[in-house]
ModelCIF file with pLDDT and N, C-alpha, C, O atoms, coordinates in Angstrom:
data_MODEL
#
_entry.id   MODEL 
#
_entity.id                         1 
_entity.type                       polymer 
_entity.pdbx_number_of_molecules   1 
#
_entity_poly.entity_id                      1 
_entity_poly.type                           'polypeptide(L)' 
_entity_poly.nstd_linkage                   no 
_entity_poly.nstd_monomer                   no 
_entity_poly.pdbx_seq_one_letter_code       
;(UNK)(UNK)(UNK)(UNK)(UNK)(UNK)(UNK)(UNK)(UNK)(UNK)(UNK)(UNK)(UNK)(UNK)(UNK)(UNK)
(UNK)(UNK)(UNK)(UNK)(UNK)(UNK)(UNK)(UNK)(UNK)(UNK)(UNK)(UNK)(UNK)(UNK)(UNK)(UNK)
(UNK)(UNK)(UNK)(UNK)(UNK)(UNK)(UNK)(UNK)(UNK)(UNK)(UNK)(UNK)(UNK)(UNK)
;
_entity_poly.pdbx_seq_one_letter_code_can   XXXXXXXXXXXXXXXXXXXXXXXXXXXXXXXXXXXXXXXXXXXXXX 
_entity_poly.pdbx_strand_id                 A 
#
loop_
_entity_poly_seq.entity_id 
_entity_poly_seq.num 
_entity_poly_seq.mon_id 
_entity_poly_seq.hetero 
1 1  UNK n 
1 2  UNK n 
1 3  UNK n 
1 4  UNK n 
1 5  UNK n 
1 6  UNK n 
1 7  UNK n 
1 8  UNK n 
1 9  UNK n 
1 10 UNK n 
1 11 UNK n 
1 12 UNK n 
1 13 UNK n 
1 14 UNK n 
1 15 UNK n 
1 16 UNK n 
1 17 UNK n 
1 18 UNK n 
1 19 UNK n 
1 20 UNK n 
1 21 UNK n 
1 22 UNK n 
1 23 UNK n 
1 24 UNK n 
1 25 UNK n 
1 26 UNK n 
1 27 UNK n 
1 28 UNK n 
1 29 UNK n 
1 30 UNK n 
1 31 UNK n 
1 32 UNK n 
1 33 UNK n 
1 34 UNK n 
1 35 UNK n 
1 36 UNK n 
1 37 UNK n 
1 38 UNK n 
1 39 UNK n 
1 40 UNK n 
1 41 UNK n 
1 42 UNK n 
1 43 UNK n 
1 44 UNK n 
1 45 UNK n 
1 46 UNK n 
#
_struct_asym.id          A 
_struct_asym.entity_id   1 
#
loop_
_ma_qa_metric.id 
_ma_qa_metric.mode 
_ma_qa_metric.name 
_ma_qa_metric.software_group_id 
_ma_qa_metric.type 
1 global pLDDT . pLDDT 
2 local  pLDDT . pLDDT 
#
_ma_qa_metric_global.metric_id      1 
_ma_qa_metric_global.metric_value   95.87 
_ma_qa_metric_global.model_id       1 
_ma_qa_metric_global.ordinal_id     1 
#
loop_
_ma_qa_metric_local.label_asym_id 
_ma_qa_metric_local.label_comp_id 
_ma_qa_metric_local.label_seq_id 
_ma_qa_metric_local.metric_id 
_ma_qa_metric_local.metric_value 
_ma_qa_metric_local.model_id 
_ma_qa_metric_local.ordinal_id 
A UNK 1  2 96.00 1 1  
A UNK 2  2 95.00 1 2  
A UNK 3  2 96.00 1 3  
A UNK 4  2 97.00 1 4  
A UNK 5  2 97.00 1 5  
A UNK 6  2 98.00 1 6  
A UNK 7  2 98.00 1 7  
A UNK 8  2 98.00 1 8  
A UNK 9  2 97.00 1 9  
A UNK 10 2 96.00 1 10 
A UNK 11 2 94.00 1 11 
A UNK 12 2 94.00 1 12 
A UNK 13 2 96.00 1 13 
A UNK 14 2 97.00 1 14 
A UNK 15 2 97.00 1 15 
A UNK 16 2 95.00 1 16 
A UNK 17 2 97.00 1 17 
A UNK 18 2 97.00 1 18 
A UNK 19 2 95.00 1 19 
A UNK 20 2 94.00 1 20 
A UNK 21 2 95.00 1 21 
A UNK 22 2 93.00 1 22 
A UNK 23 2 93.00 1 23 
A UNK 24 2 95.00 1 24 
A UNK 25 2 95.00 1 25 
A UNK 26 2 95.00 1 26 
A UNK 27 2 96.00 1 27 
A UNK 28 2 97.00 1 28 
A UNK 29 2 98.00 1 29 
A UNK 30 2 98.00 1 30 
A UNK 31 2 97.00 1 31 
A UNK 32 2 98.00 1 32 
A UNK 33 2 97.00 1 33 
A UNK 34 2 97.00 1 34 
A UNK 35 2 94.00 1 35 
A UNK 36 2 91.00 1 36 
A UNK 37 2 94.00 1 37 
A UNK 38 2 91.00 1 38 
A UNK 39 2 94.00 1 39 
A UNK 40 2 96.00 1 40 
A UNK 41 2 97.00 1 41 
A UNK 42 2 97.00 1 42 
A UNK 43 2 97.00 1 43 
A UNK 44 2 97.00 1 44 
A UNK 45 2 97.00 1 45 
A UNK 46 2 97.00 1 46 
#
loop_
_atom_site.group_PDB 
_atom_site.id 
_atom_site.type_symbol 
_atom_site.label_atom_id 
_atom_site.label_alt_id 
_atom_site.label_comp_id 
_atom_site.label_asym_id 
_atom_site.label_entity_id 
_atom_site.label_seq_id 
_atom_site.pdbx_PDB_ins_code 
_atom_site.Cartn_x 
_atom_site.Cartn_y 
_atom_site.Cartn_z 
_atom_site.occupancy 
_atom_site.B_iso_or_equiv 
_atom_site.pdbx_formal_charge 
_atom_site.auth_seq_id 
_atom_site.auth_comp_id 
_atom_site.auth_asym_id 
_atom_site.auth_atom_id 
_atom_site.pdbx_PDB_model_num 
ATOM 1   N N  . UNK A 1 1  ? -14.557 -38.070 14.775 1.00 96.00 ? 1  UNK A N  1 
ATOM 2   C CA . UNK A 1 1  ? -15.747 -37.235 14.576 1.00 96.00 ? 1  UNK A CA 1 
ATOM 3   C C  . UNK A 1 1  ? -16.755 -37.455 15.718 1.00 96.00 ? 1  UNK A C  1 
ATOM 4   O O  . UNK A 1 1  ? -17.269 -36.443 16.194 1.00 96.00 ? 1  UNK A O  1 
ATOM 5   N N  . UNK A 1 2  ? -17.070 -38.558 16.173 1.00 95.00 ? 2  UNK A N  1 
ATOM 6   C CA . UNK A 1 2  ? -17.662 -39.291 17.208 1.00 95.00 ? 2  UNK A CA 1 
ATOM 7   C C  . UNK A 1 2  ? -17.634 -38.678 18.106 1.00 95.00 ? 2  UNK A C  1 
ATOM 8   O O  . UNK A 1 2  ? -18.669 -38.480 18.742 1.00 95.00 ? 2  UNK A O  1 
ATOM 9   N N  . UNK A 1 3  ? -16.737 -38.283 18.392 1.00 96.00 ? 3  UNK A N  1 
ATOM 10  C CA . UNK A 1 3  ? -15.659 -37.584 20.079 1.00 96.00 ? 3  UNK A CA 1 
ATOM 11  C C  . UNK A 1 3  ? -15.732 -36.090 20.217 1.00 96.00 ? 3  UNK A C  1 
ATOM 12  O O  . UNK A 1 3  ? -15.901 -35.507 21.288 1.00 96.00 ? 3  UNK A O  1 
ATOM 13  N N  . UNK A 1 4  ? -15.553 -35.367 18.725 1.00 97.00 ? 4  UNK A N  1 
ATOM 14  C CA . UNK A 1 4  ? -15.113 -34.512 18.930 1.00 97.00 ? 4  UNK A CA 1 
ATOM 15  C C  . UNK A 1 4  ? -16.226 -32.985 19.423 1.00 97.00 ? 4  UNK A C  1 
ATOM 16  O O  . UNK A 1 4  ? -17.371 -32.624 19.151 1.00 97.00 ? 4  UNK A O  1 
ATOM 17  N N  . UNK A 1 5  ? -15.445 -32.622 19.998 1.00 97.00 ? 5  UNK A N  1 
ATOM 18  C CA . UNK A 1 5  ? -16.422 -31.368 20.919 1.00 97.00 ? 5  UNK A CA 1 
ATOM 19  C C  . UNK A 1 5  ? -16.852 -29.969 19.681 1.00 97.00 ? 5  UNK A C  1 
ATOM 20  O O  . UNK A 1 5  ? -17.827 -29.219 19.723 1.00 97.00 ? 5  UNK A O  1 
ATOM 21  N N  . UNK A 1 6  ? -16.024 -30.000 18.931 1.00 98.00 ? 6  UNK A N  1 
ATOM 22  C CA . UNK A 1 6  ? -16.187 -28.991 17.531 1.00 98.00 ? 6  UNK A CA 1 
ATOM 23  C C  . UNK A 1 6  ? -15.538 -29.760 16.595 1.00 98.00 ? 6  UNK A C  1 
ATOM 24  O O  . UNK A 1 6  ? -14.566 -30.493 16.777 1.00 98.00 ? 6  UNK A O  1 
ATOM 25  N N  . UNK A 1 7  ? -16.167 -29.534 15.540 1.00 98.00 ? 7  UNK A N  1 
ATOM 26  C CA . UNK A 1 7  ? -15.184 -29.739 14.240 1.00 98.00 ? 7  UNK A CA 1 
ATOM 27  C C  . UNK A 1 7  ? -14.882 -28.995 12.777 1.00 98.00 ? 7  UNK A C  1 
ATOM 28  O O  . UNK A 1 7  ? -15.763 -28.698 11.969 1.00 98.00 ? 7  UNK A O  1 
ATOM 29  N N  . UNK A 1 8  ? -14.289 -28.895 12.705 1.00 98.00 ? 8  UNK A N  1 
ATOM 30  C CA . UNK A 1 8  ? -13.826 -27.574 11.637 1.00 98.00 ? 8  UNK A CA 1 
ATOM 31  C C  . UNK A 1 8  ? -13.091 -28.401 9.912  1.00 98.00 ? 8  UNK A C  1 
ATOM 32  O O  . UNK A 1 8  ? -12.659 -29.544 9.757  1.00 98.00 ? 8  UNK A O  1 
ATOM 33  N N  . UNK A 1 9  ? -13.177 -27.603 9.193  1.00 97.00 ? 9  UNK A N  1 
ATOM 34  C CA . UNK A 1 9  ? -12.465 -27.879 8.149  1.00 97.00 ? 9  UNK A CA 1 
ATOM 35  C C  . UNK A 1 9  ? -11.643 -26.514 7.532  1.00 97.00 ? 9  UNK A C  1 
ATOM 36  O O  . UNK A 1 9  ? -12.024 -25.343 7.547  1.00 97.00 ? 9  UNK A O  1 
ATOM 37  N N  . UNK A 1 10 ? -10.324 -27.112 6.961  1.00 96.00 ? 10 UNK A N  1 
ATOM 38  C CA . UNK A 1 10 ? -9.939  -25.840 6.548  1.00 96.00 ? 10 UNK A CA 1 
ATOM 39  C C  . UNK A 1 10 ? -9.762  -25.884 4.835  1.00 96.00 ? 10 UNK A C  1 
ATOM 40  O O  . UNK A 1 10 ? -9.048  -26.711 4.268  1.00 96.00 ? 10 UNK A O  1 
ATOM 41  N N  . UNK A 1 11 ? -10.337 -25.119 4.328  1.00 94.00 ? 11 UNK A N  1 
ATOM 42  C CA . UNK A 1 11 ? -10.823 -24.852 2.587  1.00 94.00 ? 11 UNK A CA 1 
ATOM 43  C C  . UNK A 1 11 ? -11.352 -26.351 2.310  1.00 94.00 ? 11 UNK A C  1 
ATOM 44  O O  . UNK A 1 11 ? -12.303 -27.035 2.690  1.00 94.00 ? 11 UNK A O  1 
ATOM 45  N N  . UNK A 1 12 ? -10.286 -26.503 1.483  1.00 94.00 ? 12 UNK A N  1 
ATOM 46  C CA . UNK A 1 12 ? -10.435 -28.078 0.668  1.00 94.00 ? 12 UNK A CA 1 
ATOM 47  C C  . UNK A 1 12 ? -10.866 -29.108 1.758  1.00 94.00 ? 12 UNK A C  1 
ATOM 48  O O  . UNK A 1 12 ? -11.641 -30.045 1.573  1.00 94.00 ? 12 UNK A O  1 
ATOM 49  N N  . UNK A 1 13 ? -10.327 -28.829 2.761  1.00 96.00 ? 13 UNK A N  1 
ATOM 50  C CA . UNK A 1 13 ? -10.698 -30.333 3.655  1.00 96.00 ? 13 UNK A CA 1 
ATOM 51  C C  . UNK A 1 13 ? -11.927 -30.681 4.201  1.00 96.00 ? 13 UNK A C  1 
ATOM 52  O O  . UNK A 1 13 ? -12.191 -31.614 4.958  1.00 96.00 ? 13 UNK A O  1 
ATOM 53  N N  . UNK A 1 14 ? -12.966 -29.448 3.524  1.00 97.00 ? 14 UNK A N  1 
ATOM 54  C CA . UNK A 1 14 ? -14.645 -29.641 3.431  1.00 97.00 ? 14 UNK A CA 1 
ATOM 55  C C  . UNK A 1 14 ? -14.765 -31.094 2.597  1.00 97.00 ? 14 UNK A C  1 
ATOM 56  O O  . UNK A 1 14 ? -15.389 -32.100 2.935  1.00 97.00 ? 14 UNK A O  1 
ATOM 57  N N  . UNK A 1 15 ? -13.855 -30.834 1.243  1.00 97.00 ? 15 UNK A N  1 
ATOM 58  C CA . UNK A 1 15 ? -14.334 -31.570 0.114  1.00 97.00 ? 15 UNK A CA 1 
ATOM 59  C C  . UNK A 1 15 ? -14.108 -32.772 0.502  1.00 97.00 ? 15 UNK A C  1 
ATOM 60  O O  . UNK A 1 15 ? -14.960 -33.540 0.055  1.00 97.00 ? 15 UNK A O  1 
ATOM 61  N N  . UNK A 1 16 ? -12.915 -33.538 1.482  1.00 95.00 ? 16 UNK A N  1 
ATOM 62  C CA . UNK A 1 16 ? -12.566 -34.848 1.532  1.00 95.00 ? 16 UNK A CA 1 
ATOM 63  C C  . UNK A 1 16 ? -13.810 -35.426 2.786  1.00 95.00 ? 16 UNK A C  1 
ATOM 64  O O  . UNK A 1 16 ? -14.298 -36.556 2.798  1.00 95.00 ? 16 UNK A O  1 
ATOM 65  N N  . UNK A 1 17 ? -14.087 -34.435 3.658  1.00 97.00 ? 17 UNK A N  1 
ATOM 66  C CA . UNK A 1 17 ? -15.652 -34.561 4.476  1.00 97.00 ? 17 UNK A CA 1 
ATOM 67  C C  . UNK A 1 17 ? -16.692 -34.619 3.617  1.00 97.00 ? 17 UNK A C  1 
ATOM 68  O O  . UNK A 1 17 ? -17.467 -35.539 3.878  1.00 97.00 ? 17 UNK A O  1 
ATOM 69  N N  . UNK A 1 18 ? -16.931 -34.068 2.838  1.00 97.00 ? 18 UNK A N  1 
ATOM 70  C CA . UNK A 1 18 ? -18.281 -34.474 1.920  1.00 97.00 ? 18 UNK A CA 1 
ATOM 71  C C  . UNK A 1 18 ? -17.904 -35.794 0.794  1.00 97.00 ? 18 UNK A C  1 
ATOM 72  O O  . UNK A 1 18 ? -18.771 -36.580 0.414  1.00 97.00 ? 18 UNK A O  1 
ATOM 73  N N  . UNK A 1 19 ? -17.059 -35.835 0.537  1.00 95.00 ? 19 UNK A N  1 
ATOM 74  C CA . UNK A 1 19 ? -16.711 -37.452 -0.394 1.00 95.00 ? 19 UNK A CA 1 
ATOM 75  C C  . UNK A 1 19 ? -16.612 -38.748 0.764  1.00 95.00 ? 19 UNK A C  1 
ATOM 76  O O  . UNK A 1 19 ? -17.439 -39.659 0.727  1.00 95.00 ? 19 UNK A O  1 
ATOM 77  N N  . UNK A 1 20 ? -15.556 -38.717 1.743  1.00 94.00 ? 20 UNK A N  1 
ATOM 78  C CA . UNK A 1 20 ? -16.107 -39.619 2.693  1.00 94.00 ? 20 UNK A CA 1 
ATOM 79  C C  . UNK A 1 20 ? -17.453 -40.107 3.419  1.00 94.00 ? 20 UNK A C  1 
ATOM 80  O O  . UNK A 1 20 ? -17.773 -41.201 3.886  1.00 94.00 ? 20 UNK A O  1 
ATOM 81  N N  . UNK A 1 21 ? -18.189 -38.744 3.325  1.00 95.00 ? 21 UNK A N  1 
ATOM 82  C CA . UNK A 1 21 ? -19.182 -39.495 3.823  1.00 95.00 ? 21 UNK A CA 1 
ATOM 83  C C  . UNK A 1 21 ? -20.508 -39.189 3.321  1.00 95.00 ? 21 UNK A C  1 
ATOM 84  O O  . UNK A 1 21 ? -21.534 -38.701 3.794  1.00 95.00 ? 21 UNK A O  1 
ATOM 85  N N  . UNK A 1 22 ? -19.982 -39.824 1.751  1.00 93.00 ? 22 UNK A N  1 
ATOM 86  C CA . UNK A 1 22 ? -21.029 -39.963 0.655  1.00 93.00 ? 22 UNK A CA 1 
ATOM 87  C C  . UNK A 1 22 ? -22.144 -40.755 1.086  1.00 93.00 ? 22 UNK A C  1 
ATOM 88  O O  . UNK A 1 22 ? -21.990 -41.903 1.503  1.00 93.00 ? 22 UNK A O  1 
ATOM 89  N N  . UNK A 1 23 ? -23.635 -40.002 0.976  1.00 93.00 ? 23 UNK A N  1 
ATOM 90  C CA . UNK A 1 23 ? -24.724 -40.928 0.949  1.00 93.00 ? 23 UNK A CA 1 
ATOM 91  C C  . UNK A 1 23 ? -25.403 -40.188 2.717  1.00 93.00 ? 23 UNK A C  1 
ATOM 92  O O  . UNK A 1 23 ? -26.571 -40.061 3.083  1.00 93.00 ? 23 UNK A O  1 
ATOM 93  N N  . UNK A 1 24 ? -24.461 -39.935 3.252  1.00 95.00 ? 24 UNK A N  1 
ATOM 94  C CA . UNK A 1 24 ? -25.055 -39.425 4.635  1.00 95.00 ? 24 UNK A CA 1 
ATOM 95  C C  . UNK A 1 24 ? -24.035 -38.255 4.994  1.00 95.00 ? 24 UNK A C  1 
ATOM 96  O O  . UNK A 1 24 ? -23.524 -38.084 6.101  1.00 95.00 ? 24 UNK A O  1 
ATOM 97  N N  . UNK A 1 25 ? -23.854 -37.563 3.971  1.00 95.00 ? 25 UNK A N  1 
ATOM 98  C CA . UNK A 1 25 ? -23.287 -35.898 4.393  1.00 95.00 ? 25 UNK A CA 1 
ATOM 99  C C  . UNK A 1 25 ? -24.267 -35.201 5.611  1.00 95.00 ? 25 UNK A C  1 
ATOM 100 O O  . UNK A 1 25 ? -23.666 -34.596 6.498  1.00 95.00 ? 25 UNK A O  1 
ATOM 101 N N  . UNK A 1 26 ? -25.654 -35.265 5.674  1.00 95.00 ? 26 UNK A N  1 
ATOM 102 C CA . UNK A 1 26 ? -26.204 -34.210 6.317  1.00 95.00 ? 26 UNK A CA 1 
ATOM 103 C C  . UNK A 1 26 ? -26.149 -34.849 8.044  1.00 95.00 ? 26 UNK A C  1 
ATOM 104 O O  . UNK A 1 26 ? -26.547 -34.199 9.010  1.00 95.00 ? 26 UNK A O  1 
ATOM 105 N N  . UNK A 1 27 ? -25.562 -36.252 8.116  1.00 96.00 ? 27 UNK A N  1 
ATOM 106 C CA . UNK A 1 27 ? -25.080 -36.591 9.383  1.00 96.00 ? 27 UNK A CA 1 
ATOM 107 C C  . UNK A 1 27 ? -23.335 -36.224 9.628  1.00 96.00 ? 27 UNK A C  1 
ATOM 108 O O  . UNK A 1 27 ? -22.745 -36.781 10.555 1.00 96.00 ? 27 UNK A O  1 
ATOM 109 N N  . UNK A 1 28 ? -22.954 -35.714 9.148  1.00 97.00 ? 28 UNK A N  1 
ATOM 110 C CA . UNK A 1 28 ? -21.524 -34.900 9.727  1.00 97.00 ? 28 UNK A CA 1 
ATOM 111 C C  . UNK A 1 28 ? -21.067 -33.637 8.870  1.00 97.00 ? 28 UNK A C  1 
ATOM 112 O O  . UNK A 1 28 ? -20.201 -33.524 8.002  1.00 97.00 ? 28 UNK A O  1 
ATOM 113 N N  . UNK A 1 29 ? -21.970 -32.718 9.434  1.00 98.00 ? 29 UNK A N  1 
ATOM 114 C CA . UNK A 1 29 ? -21.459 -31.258 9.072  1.00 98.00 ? 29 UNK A CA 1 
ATOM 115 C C  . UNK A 1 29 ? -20.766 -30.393 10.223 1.00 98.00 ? 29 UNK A C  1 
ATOM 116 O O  . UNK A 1 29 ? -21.054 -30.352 11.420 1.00 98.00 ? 29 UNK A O  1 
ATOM 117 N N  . UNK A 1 30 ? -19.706 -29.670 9.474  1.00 98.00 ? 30 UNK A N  1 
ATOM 118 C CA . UNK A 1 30 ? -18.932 -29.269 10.594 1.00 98.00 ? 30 UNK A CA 1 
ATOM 119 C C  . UNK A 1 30 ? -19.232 -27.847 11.058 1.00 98.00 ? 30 UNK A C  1 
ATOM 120 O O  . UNK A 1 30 ? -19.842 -26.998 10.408 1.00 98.00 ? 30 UNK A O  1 
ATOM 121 N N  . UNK A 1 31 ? -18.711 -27.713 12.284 1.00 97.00 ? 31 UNK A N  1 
ATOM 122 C CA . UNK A 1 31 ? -19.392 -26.243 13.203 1.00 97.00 ? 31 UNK A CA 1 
ATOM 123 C C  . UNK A 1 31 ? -19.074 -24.904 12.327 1.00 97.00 ? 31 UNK A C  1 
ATOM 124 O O  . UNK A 1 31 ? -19.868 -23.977 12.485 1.00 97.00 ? 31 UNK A O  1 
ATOM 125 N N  . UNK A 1 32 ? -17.878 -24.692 11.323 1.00 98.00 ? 32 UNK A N  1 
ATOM 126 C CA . UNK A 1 32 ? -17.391 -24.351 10.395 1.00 98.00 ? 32 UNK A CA 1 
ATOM 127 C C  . UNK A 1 32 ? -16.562 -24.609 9.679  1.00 98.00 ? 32 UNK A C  1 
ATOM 128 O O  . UNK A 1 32 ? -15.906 -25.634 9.863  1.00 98.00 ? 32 UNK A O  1 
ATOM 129 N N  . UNK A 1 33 ? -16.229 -23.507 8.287  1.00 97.00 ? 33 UNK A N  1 
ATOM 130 C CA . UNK A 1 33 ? -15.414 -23.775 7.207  1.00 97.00 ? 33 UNK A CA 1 
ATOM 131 C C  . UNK A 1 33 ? -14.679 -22.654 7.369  1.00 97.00 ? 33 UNK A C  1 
ATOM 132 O O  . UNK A 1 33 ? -15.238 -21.557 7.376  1.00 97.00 ? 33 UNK A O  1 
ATOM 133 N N  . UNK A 1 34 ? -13.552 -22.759 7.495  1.00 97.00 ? 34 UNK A N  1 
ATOM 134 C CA . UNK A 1 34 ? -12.861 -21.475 7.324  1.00 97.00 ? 34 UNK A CA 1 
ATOM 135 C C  . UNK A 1 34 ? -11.486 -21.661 5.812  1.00 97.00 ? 34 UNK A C  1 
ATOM 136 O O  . UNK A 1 34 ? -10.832 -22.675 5.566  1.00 97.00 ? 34 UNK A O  1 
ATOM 137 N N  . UNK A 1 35 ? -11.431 -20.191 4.997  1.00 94.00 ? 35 UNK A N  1 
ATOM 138 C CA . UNK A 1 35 ? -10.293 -20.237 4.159  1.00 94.00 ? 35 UNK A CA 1 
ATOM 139 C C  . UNK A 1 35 ? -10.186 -19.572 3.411  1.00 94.00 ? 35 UNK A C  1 
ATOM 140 O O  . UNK A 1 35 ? -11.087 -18.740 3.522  1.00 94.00 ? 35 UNK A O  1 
ATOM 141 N N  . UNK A 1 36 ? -9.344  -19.289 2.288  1.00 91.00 ? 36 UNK A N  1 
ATOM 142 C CA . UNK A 1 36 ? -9.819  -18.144 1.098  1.00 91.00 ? 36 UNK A CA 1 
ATOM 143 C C  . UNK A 1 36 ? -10.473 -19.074 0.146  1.00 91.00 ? 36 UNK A C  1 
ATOM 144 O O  . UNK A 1 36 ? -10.423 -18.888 -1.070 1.00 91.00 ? 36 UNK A O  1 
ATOM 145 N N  . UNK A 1 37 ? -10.900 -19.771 0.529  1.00 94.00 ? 37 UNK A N  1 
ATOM 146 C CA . UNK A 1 37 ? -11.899 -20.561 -0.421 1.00 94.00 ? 37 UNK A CA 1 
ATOM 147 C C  . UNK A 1 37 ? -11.355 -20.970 -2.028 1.00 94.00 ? 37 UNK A C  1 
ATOM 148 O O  . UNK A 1 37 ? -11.883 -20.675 -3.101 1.00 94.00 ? 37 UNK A O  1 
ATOM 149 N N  . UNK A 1 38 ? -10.414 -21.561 -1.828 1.00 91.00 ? 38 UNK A N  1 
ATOM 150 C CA . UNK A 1 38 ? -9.752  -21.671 -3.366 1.00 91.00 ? 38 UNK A CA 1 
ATOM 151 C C  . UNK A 1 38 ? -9.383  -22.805 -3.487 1.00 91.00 ? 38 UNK A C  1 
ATOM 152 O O  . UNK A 1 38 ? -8.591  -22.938 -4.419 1.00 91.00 ? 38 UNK A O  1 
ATOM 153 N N  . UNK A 1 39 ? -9.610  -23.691 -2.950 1.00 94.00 ? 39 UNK A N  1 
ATOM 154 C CA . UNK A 1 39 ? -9.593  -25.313 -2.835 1.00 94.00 ? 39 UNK A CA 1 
ATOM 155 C C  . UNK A 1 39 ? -10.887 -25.607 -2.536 1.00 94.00 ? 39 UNK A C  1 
ATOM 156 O O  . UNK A 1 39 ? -10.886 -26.740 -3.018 1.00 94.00 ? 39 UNK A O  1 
ATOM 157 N N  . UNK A 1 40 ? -12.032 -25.461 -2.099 1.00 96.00 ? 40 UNK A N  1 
ATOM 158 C CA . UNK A 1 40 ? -13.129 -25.898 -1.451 1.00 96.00 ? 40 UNK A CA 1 
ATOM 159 C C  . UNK A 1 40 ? -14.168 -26.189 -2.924 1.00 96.00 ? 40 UNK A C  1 
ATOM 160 O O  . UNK A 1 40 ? -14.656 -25.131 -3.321 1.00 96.00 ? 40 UNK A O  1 
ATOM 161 N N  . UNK A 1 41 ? -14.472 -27.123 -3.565 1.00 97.00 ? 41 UNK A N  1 
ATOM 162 C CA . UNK A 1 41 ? -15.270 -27.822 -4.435 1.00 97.00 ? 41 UNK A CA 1 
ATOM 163 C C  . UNK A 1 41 ? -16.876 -26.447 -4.590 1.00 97.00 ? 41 UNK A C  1 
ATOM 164 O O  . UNK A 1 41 ? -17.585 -26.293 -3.595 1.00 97.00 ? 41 UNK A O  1 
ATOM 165 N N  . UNK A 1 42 ? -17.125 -25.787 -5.659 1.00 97.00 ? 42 UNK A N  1 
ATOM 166 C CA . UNK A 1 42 ? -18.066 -25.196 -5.506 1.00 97.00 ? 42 UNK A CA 1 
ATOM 167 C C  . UNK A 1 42 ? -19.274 -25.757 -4.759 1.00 97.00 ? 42 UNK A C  1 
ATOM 168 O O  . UNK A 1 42 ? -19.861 -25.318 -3.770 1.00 97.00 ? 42 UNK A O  1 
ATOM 169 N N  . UNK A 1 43 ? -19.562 -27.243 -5.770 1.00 97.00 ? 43 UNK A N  1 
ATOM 170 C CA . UNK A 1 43 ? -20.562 -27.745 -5.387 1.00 97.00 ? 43 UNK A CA 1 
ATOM 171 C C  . UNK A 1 43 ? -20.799 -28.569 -3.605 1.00 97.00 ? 43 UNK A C  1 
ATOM 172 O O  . UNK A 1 43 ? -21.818 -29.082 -3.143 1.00 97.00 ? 43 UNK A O  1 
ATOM 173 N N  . UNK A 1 44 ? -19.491 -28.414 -3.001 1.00 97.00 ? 44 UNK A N  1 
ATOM 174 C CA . UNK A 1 44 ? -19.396 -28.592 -1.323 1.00 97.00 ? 44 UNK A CA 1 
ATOM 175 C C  . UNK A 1 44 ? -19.633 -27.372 -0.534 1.00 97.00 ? 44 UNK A C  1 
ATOM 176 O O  . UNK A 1 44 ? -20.139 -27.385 0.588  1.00 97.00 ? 44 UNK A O  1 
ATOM 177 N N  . UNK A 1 45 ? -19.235 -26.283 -1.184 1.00 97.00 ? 45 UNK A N  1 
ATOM 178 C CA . UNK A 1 45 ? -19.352 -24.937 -0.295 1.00 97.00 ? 45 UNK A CA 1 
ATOM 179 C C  . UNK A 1 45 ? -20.416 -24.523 -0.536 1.00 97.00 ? 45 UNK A C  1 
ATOM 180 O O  . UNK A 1 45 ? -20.784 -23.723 0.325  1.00 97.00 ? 45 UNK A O  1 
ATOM 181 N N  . UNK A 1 46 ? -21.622 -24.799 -1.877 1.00 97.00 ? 46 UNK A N  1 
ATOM 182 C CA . UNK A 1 46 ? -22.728 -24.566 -1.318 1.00 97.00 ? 46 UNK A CA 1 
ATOM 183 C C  . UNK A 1 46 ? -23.785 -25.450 -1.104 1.00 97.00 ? 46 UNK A C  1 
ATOM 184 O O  . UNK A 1 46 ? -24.807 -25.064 -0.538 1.00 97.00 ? 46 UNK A O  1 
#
């Protein structure tokens, strides 16, 4: 995450970014989310 020049998540893999980095989510949000949104945790997508 450190390194990276963009970072993206695809559906669900928002949700394992917002549980990892419980307590300081608003220090690693990604450039986007892309998906049909059917894995992605309501309460992460908004």
């Amino acid at each position: 995450w450190s390194k990276a020049a963009l970072r993206a998540c695809a559906d669900g893999g928002a949700n394992h970014l917002y549980h990892i980095t419980e307590g300081s989510q608003d220090r690693f949000l990604p450039d986007y989310i892309s998906g049909d949104f059917d894995s992605i945790q309501p309460e992460v997508k908004e």
